[in-house]
C-alpha atoms as a PDB file:
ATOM      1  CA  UNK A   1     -28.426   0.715 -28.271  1.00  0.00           C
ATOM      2  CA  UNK A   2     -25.783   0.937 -30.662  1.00  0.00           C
ATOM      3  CA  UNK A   3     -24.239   4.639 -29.757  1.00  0.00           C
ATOM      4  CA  UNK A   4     -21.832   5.226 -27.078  1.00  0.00           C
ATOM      5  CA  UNK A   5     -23.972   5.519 -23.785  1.00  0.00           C
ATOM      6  CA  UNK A   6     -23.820   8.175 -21.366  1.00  0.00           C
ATOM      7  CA  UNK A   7     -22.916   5.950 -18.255  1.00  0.00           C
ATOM      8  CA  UNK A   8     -21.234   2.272 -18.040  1.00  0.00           C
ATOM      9  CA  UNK A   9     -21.471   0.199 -15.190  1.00  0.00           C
ATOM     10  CA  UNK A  10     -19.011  -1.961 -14.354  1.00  0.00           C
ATOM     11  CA  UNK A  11     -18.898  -4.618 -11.632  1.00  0.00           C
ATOM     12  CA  UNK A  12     -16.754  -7.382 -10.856  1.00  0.00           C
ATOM     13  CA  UNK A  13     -18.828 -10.666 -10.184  1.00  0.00           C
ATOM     14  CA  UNK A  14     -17.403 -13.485  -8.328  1.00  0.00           C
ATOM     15  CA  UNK A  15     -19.486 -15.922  -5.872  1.00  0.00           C
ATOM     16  CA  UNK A  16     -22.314 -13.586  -6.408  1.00  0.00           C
ATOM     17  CA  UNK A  17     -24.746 -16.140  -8.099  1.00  0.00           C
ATOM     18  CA  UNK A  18     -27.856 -15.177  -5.407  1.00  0.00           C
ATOM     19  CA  UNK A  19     -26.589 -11.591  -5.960  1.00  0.00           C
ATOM     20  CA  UNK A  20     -26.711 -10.660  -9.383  1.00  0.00           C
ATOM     21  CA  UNK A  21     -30.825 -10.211 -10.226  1.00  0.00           C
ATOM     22  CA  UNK A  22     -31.073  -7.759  -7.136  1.00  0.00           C
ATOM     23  CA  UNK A  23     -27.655  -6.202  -8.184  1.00  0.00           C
ATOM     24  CA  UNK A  24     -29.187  -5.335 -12.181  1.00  0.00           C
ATOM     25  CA  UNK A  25     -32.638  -4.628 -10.503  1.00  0.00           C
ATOM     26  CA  UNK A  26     -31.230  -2.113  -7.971  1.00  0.00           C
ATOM     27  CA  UNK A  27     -28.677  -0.429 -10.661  1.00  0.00           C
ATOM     28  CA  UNK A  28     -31.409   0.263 -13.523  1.00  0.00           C
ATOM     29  CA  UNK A  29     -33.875   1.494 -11.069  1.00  0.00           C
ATOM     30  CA  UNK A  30     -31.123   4.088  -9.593  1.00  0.00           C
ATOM     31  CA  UNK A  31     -29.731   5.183 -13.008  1.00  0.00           C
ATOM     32  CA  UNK A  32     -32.958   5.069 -14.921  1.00  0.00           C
ATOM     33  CA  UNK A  33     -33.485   8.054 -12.941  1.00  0.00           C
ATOM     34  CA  UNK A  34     -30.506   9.797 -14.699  1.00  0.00           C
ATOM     35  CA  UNK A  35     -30.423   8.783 -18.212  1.00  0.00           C
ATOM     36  CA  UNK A  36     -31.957   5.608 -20.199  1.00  0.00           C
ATOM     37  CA  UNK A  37     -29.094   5.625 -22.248  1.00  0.00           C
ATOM     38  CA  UNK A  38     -26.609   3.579 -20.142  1.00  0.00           C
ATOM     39  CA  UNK A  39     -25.206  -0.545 -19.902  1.00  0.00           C
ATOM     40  CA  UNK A  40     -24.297  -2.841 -17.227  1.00  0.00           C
ATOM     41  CA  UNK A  41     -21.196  -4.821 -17.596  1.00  0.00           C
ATOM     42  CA  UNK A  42     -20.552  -7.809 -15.325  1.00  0.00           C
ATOM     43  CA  UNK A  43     -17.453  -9.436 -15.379  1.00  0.00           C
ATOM     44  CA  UNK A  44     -17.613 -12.747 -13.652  1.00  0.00           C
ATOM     45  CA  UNK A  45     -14.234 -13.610 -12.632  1.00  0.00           C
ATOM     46  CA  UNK A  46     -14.409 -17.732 -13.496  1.00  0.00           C
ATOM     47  CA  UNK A  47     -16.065 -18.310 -10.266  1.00  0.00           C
ATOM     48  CA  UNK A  48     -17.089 -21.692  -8.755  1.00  0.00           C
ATOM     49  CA  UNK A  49     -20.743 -20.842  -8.851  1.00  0.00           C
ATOM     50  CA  UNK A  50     -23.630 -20.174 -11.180  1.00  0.00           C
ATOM     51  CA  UNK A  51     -23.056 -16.441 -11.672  1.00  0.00           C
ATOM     52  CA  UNK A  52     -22.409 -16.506 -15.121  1.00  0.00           C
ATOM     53  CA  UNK A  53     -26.028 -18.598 -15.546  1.00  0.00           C
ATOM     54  CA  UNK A  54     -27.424 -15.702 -13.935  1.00  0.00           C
ATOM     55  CA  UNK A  55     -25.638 -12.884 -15.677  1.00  0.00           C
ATOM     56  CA  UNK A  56     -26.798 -14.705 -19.188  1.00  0.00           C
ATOM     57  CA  UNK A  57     -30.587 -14.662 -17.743  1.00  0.00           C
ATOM     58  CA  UNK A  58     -29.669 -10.685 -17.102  1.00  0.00           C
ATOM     59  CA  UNK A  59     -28.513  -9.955 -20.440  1.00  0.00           C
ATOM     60  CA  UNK A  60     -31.370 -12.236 -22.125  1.00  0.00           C
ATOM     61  CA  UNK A  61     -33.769  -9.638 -20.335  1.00  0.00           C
ATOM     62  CA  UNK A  62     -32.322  -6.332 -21.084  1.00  0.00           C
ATOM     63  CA  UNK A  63     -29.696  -6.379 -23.689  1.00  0.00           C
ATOM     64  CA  UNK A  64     -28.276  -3.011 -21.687  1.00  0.00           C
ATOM     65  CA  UNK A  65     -26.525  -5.660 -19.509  1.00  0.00           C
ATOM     66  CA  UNK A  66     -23.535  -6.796 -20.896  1.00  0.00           C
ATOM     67  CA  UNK A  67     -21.601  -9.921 -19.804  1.00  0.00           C
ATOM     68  CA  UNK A  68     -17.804 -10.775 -19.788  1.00  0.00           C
ATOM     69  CA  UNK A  69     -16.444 -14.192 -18.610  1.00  0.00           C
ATOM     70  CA  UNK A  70     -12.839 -14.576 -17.960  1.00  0.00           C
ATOM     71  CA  UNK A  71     -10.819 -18.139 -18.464  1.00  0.00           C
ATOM     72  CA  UNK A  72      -9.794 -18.464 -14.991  1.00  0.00           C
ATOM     73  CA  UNK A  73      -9.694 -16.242 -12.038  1.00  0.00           C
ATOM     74  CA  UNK A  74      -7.672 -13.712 -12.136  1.00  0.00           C
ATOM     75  CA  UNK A  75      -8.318 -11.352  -9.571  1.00  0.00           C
ATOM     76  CA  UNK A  76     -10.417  -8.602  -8.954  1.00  0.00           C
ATOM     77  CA  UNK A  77      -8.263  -6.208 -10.207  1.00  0.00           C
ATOM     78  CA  UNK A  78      -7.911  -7.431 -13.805  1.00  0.00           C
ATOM     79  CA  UNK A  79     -11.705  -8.142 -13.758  1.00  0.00           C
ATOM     80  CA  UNK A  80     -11.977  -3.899 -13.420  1.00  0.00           C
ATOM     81  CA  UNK A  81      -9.690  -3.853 -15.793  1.00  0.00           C
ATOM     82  CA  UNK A  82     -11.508  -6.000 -18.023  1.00  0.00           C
ATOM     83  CA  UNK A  83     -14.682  -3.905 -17.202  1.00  0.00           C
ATOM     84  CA  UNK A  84     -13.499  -0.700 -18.274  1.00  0.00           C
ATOM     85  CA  UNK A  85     -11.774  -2.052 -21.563  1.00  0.00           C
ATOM     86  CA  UNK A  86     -15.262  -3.145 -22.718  1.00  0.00           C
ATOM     87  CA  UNK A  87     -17.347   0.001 -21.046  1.00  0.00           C
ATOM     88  CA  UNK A  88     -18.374   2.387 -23.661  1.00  0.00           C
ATOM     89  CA  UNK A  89     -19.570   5.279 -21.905  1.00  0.00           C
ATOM     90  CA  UNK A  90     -18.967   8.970 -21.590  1.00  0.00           C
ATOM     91  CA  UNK A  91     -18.758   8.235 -17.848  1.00  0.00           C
ATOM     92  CA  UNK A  92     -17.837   4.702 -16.257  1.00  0.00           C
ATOM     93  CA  UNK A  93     -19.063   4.085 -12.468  1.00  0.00           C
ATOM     94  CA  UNK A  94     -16.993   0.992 -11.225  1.00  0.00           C
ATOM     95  CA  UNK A  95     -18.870  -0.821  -8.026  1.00  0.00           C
ATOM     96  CA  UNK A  96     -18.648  -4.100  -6.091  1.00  0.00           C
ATOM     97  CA  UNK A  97     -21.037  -6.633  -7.093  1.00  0.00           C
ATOM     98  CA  UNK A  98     -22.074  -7.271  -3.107  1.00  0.00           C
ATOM     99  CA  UNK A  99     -23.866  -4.340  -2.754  1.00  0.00           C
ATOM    100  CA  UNK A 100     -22.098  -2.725  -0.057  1.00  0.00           C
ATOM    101  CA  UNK A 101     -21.845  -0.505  -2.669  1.00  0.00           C
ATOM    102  CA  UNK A 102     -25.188   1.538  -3.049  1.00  0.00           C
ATOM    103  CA  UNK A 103     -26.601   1.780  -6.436  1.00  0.00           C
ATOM    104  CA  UNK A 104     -28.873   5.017  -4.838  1.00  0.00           C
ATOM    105  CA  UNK A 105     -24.863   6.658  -5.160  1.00  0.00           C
ATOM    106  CA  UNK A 106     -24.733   6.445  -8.712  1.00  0.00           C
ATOM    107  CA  UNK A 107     -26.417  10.178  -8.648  1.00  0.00           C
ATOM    108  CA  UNK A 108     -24.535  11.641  -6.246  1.00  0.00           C
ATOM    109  CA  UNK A 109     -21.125  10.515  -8.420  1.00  0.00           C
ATOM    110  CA  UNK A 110     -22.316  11.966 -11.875  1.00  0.00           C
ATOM    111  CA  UNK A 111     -23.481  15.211 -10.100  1.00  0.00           C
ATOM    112  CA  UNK A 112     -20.057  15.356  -8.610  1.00  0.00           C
ATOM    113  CA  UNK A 113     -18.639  14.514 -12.208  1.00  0.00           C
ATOM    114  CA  UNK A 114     -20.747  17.208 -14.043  1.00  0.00           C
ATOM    115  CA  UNK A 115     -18.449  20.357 -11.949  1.00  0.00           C
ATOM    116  CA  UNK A 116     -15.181  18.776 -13.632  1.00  0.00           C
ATOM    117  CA  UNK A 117     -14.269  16.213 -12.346  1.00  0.00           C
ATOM    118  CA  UNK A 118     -12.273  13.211 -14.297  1.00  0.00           C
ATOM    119  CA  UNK A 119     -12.594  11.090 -11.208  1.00  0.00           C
ATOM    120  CA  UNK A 120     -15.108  10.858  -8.216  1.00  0.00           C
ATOM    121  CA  UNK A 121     -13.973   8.788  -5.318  1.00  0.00           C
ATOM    122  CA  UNK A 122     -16.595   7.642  -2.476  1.00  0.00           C
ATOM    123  CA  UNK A 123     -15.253   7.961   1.574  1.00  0.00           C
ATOM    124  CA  UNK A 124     -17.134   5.297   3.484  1.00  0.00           C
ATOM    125  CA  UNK A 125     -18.631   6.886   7.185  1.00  0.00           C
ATOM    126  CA  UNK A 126     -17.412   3.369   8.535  1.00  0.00           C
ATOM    127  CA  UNK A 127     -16.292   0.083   7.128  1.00  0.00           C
ATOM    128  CA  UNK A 128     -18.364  -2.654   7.576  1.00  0.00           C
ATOM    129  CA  UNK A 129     -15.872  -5.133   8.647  1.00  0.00           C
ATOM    130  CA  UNK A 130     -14.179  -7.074  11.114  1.00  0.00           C
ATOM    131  CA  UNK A 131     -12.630  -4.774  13.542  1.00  0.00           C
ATOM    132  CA  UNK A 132      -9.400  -7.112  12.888  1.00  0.00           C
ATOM    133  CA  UNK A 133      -9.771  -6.074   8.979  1.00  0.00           C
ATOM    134  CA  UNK A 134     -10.331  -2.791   9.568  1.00  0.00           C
ATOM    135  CA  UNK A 135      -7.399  -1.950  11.755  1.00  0.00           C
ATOM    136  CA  UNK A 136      -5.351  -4.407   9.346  1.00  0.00           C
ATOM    137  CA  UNK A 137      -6.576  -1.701   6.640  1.00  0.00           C
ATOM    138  CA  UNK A 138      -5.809   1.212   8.586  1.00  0.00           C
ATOM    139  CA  UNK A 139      -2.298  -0.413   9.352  1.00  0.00           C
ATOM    140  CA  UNK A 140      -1.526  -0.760   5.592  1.00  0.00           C
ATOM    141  CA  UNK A 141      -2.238   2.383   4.297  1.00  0.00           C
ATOM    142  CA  UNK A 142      -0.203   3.639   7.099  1.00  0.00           C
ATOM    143  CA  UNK A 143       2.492   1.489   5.497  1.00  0.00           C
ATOM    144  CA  UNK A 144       1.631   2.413   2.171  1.00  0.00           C
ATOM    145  CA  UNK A 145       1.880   6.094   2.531  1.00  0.00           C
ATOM    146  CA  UNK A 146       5.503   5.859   4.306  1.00  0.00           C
ATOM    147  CA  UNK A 147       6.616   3.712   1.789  1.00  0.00           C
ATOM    148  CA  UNK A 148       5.236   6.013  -1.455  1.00  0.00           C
ATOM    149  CA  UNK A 149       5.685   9.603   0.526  1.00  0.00           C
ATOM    150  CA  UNK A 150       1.661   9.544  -0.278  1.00  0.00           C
ATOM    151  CA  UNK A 151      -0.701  11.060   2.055  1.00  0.00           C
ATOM    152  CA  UNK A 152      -3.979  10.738  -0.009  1.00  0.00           C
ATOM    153  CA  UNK A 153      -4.432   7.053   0.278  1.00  0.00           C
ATOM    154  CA  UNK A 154      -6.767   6.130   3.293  1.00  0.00           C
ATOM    155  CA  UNK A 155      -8.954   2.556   4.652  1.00  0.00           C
ATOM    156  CA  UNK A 156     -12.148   4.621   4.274  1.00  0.00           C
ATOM    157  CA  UNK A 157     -11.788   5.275   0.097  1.00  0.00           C
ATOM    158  CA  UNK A 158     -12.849   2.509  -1.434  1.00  0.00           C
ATOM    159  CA  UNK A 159     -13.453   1.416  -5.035  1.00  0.00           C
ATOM    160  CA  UNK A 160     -17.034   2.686  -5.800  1.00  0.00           C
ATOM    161  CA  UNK A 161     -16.394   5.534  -8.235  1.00  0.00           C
ATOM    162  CA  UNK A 162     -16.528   6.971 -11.007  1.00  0.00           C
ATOM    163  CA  UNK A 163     -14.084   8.271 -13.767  1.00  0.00           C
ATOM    164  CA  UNK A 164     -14.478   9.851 -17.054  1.00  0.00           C
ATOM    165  CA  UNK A 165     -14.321   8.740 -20.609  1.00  0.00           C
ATOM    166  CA  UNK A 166     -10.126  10.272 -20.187  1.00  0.00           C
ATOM    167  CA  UNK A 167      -9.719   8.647 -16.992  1.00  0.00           C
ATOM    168  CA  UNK A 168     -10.881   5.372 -18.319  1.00  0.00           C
ATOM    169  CA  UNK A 169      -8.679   6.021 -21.473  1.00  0.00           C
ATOM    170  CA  UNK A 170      -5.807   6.849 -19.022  1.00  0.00           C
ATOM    171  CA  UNK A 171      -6.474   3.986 -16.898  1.00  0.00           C
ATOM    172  CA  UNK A 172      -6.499   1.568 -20.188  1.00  0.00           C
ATOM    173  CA  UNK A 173      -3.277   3.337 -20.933  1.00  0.00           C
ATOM    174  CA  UNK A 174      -0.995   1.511 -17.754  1.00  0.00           C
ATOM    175  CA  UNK A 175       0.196  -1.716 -19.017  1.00  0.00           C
ATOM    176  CA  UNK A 176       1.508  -2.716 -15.295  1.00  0.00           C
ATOM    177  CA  UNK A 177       0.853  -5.993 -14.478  1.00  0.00           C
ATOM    178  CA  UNK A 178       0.640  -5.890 -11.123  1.00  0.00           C
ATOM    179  CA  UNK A 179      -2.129  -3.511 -10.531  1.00  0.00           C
ATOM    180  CA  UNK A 180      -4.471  -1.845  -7.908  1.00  0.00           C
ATOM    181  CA  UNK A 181      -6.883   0.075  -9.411  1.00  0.00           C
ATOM    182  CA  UNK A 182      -7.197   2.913  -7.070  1.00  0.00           C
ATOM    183  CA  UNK A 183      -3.554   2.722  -6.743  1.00  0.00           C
ATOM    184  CA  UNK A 184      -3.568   3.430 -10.324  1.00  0.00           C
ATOM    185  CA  UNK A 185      -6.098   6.183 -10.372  1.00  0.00           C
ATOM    186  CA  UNK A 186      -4.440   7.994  -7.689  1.00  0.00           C
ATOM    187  CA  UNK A 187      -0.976   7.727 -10.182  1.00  0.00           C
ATOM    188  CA  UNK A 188      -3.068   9.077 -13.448  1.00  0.00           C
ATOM    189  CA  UNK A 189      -3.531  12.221 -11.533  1.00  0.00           C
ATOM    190  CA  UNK A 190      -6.800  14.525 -13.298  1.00  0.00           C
ATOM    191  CA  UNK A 191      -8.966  16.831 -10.917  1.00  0.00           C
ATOM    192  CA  UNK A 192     -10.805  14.584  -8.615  1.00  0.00           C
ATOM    193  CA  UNK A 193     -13.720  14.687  -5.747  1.00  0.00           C
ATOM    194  CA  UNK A 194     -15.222  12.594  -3.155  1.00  0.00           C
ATOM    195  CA  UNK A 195     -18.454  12.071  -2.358  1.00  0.00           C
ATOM    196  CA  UNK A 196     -19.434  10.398   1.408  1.00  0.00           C
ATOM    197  CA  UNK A 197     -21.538   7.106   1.595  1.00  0.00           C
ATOM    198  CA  UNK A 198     -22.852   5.000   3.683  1.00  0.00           C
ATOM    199  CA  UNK A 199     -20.692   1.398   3.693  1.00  0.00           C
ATOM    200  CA  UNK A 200     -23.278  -1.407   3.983  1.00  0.00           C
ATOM    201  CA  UNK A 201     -23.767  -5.236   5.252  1.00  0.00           C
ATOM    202  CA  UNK A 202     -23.074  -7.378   2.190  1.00  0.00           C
ATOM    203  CA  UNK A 203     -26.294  -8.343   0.855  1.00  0.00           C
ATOM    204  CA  UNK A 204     -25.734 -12.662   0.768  1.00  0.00           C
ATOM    205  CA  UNK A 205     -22.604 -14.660   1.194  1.00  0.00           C
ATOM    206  CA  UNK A 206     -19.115 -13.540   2.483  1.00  0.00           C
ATOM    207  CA  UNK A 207     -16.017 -12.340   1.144  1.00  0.00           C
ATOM    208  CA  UNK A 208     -13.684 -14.074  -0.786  1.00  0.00           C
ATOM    209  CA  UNK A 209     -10.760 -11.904  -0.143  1.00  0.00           C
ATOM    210  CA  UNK A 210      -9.209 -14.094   3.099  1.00  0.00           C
ATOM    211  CA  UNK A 211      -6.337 -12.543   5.372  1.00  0.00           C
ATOM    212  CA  UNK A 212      -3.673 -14.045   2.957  1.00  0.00           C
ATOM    213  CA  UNK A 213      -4.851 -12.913  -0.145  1.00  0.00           C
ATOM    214  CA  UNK A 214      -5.155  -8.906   1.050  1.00  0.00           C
ATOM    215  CA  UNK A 215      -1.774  -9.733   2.615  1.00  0.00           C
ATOM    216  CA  UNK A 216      -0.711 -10.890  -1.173  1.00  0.00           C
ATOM    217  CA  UNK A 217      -2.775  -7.633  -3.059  1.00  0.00           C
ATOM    218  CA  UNK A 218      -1.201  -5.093  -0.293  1.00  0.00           C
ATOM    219  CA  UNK A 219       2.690  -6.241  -1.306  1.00  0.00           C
ATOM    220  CA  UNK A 220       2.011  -6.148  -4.640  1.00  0.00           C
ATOM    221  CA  UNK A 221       0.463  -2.389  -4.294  1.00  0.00           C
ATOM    222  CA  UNK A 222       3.450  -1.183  -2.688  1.00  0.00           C
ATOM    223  CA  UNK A 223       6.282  -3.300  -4.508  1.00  0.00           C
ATOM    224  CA  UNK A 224       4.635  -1.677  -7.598  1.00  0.00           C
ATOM    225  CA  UNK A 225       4.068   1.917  -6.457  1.00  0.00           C
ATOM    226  CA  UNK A 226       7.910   2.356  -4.171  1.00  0.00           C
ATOM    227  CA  UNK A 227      11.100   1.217  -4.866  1.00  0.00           C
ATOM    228  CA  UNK A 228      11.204   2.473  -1.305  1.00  0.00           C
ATOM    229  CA  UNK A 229      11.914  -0.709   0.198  1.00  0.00           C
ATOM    230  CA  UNK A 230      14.645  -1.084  -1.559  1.00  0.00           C
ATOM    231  CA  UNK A 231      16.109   2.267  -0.787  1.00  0.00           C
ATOM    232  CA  UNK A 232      15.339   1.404   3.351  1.00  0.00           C
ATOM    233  CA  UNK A 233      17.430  -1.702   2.939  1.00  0.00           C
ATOM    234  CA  UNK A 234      20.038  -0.058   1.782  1.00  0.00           C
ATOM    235  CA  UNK A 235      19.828   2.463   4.528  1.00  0.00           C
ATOM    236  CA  UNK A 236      20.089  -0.203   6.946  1.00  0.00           C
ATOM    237  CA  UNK A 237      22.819  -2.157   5.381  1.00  0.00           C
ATOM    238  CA  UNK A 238      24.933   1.079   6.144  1.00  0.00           C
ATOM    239  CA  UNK A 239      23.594   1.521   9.470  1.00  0.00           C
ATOM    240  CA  UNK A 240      24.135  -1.851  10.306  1.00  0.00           C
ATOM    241  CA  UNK A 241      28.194  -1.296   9.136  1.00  0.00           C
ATOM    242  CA  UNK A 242      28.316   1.947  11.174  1.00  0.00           C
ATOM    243  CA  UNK A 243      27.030   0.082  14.204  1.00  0.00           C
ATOM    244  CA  UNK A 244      29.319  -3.195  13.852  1.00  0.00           C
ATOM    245  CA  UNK A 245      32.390  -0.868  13.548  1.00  0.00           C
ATOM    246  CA  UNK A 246      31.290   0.872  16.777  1.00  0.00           C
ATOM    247  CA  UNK A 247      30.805  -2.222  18.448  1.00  0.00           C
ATOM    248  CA  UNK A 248      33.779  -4.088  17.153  1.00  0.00           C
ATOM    249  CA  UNK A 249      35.737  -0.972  18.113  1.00  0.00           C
ATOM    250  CA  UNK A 250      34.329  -1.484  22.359  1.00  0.00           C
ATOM    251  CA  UNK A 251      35.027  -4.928  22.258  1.00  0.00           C
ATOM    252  CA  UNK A 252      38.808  -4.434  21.090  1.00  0.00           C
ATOM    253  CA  UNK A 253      38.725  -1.737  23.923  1.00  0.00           C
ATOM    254  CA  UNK A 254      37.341  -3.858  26.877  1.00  0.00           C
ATOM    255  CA  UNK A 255      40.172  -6.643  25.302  1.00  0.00           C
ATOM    256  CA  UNK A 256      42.523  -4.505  25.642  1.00  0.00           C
ATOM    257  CA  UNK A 257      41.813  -2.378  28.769  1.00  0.00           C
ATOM    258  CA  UNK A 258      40.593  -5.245  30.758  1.00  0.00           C
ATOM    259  CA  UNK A 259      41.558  -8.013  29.073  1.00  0.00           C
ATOM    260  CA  UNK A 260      37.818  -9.368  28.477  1.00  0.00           C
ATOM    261  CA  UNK A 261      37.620 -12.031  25.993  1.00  0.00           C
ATOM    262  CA  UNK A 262      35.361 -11.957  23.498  1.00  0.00           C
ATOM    263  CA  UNK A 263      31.855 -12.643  24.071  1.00  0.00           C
ATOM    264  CA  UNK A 264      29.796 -15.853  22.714  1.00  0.00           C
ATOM    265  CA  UNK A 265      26.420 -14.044  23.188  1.00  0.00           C
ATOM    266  CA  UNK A 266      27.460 -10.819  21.897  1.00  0.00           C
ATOM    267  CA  UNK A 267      29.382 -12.624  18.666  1.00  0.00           C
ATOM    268  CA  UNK A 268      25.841 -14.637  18.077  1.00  0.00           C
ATOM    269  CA  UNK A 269      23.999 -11.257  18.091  1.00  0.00           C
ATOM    270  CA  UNK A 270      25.595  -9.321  15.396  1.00  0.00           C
ATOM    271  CA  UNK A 271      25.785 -12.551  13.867  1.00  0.00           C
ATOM    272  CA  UNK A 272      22.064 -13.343  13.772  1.00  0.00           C
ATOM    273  CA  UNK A 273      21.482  -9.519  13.477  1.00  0.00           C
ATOM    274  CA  UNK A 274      23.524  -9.038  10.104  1.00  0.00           C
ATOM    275  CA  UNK A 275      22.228 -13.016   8.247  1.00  0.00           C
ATOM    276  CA  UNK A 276      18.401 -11.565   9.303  1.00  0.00           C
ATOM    277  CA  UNK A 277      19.137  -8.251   7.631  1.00  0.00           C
ATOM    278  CA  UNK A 278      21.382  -9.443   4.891  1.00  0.00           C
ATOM    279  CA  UNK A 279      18.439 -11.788   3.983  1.00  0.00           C
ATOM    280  CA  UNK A 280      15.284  -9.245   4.379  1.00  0.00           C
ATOM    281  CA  UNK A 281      17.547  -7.433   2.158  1.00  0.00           C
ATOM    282  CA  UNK A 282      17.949 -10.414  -0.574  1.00  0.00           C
ATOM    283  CA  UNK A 283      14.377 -10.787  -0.095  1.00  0.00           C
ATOM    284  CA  UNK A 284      13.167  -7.518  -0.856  1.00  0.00           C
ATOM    285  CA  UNK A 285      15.405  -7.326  -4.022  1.00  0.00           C
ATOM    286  CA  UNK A 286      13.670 -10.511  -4.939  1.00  0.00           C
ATOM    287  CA  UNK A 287      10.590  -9.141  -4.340  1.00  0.00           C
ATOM    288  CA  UNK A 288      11.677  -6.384  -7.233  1.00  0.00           C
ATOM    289  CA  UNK A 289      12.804  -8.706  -9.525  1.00  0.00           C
ATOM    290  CA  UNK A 290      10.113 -10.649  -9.507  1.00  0.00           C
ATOM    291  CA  UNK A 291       7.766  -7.703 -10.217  1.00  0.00           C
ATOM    292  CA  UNK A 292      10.171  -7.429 -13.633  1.00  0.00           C
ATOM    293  CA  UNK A 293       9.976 -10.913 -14.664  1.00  0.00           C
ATOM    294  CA  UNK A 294       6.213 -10.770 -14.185  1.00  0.00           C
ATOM    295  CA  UNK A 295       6.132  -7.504 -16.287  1.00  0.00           C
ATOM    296  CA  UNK A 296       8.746  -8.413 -19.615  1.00  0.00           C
ATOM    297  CA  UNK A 297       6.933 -11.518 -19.909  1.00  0.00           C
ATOM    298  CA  UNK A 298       4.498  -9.426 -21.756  1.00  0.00           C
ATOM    299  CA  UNK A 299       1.295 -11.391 -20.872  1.00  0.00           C
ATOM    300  CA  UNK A 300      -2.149 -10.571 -21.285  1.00  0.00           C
ATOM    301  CA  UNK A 301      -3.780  -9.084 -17.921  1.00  0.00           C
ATOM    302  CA  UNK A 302      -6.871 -11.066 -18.580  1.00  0.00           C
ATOM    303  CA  UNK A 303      -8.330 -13.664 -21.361  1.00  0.00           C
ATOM    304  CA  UNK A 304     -11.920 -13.817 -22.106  1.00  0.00           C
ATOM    305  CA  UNK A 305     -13.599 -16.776 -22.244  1.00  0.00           C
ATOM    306  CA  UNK A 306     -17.632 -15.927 -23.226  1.00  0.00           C
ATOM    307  CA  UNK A 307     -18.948 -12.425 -23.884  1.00  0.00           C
ATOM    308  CA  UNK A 308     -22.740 -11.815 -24.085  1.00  0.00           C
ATOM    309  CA  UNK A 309     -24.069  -8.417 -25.913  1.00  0.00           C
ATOM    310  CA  UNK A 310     -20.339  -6.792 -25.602  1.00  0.00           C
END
C-alpha cells in the first residue's frame, strides 16, 4: 500500500506482549468491514516485555501493521503523539492497546465522522475501574473544569476516538511539552461528536498507570491548560492581608479595652497560617516555572528507536 489510506490506527503499546495478536486480529476484522485500504500503527512505549517481538511478528504478517519503538518510556501521551506523526490516513482512530477499547466502535466513529465531524469522541456507559479510581476521576475533572472555566471535560470521555486528517494536522501543530491529548483536542476546537460505548474488562494484565503517576499526568494537565492557580494564590495572598489587618486590628482593641495581652496560640496561628500559604504560593509558581524550563529547552517529545514498515 503505498497511497495515503483511508483510516490509521493508532495504539499505544506498553506491557501488552499477550495482547497484541488479539488486538491486530480484532482491529482488521472490525475495519475490514469498512475499507481494505487502512494501517495499524503500534507504538510500543520501551516496555519491559516482549511487545515489540510481537508487534515485529504482526508487521511480518500483514505489512498494513506498522511498528514504532521509542528509546525509553516516555509516556503514553507522547506515544499518541508519536502515533499520529507517523499515521497517514484521511481519518486517524486513536485506541488503547488493552482492549477496553472495542475495535466493533471503529464503525460507529467513521459514520459519526462522515456528517462533519473533525473529531469523534466516545462517552463510556460506566468505567470499568476501581470505585477509588473512578471517584478520583470524577474528583479531577471537577478540579479541572474550576481551574480552566471548562465544562466539557468529564471521567466518562475517554481517549478512543477519532479525528480527521486537519485534526491530526492541528494536533501535530502544538509543540507543548507537557501534553494530554484530549486536553489538547478539546483546545484545537473543530466541530466534534460523541458516540456512546460500552467500557470493558481489560483483556490480560493490569494497568500501569498507578495512583502516583495519574496524580503526576492530572498536574501537568492543569498546570498546562490554567494559569489559574496562580491567579487563586494571588487571591488569597490578599485575602489573607485583609484578614490579618482585621485581626491585628481586635487584638490591639481587646489590649487596649481590656488590657489582654497578646495571645501565644493566636500569634502561632496566623503564623503557621501565612508560612503554609506563603509556601503553597512559592510552590505553585514553581510549579509554572518549571512547566517553562521544560518547554525552552526545546527537546524532542519522543525519539525513535526501531520502526518496522513506517
Amino acid at each position: 500500500m503505498n497511497g495515503q489510506p483511508l483510516i490509521s490506527i493508532v495504539s499505544p503499546v506498553y506491557k501488552a506482549e499477550f495482547i497484541v495478536h488479539e488486538l491486530v486480529k480484532r482491529i482488521v476484522e472490525e475495519t475490514s468491514k469498512i475499507t481494505s485500504d487502512f494501517e495499524i500503527v503500534l507504538v510500543e512505549d520501551c516496555g519491559p516485555d516482549h511487545s515489540w517481538a510481537r508487534i515485529a511478528e504482526e508487521a511480518a504478517a500483514d505489512t498494513r501493521v506498522k511498528g514504532i519503538r521509542l528509546s525509553r518510556n516516555f509516556g503514553q501521551q507522547y506515544a499518541i503523539t508519536a502515533g499520529l506523526d507517523a499515521a497517514r490516513g484521511d481519518y486517524v482512530v486513536v485506541m488503547d492497546c488493552d482492549l477496553q477499547d472495542n475495535p466493533k466502535y471503529i464503525a460507529d466513529l467513521y459514520t459519526k465522522a462522515l456528517e462533519g465531524n473533525d473529531i469523534v469522541y466516545t462517552k463510556k456507559n460506566e468505567r470499568k475501574h476501581s470505585a477509588i479510581k473512578n471517584l478520583l476521576a470524577g474528583f479531577f475533572f471537577w478540579v479541572f473544569n474550576f481551574l480552566t472555566n471548562n465544562q466539557r471535560a468529564d471521567s466518562k470521555t475517554g481517549a478512543f476516538s477519532m479525528l480527521s486528517r486537519k485534526a491530526v494536522n492541528a494536533f501535530r501543530s502544538v509543540k507543548e511539552y507537557h501534553r494530554h491529548y484530549l486536553m489538547i483536542l478539546r483546545s484545537i476546537g473543530f466541530k466534534s461528536d460523541h458516540i456512546v460505548v460500552i467500557h470493558e474488562e481489560r483483556f490480560e494484565g493490569k494497568t500501569s498507570y498507578s495512583l502516583a503517576k495519574l496524580i503526576s499526568l492530572a498536574i501537568n494537565g492543569i498546570a498546562s491548560q490554567s494559569d489559574k492557580l496562580l491567579r487563586l494564590s494571588i487571591s488569597l495572598g490578599f485575602a489573607l492581608f485583609f484578614i490579618s489587618i482585621l485581626w491585628s486590628s481586635y487584638l490591639i482593641y481587646l489590649y487596649f479595652s481590656y488590657n489582654i495581652p497578646a495571645g501565644y496560640t493566636s500569634i502561632m496561628v496566623m503564623l503557621l497560617l501565612s508560612t503554609g500559604l506563603i509556601m503553597m504560593s512559592i510552590g505553585i509558581t514553581g510549579l509554572y516555572i518549571s512547566k517553562i524550563f521544560d518547554q525552552v529547552k526545546s527537546k524532542p517529545l519522543y525519539i525513535i528507536d526501531k520502526t518496522i514498515n513506517v
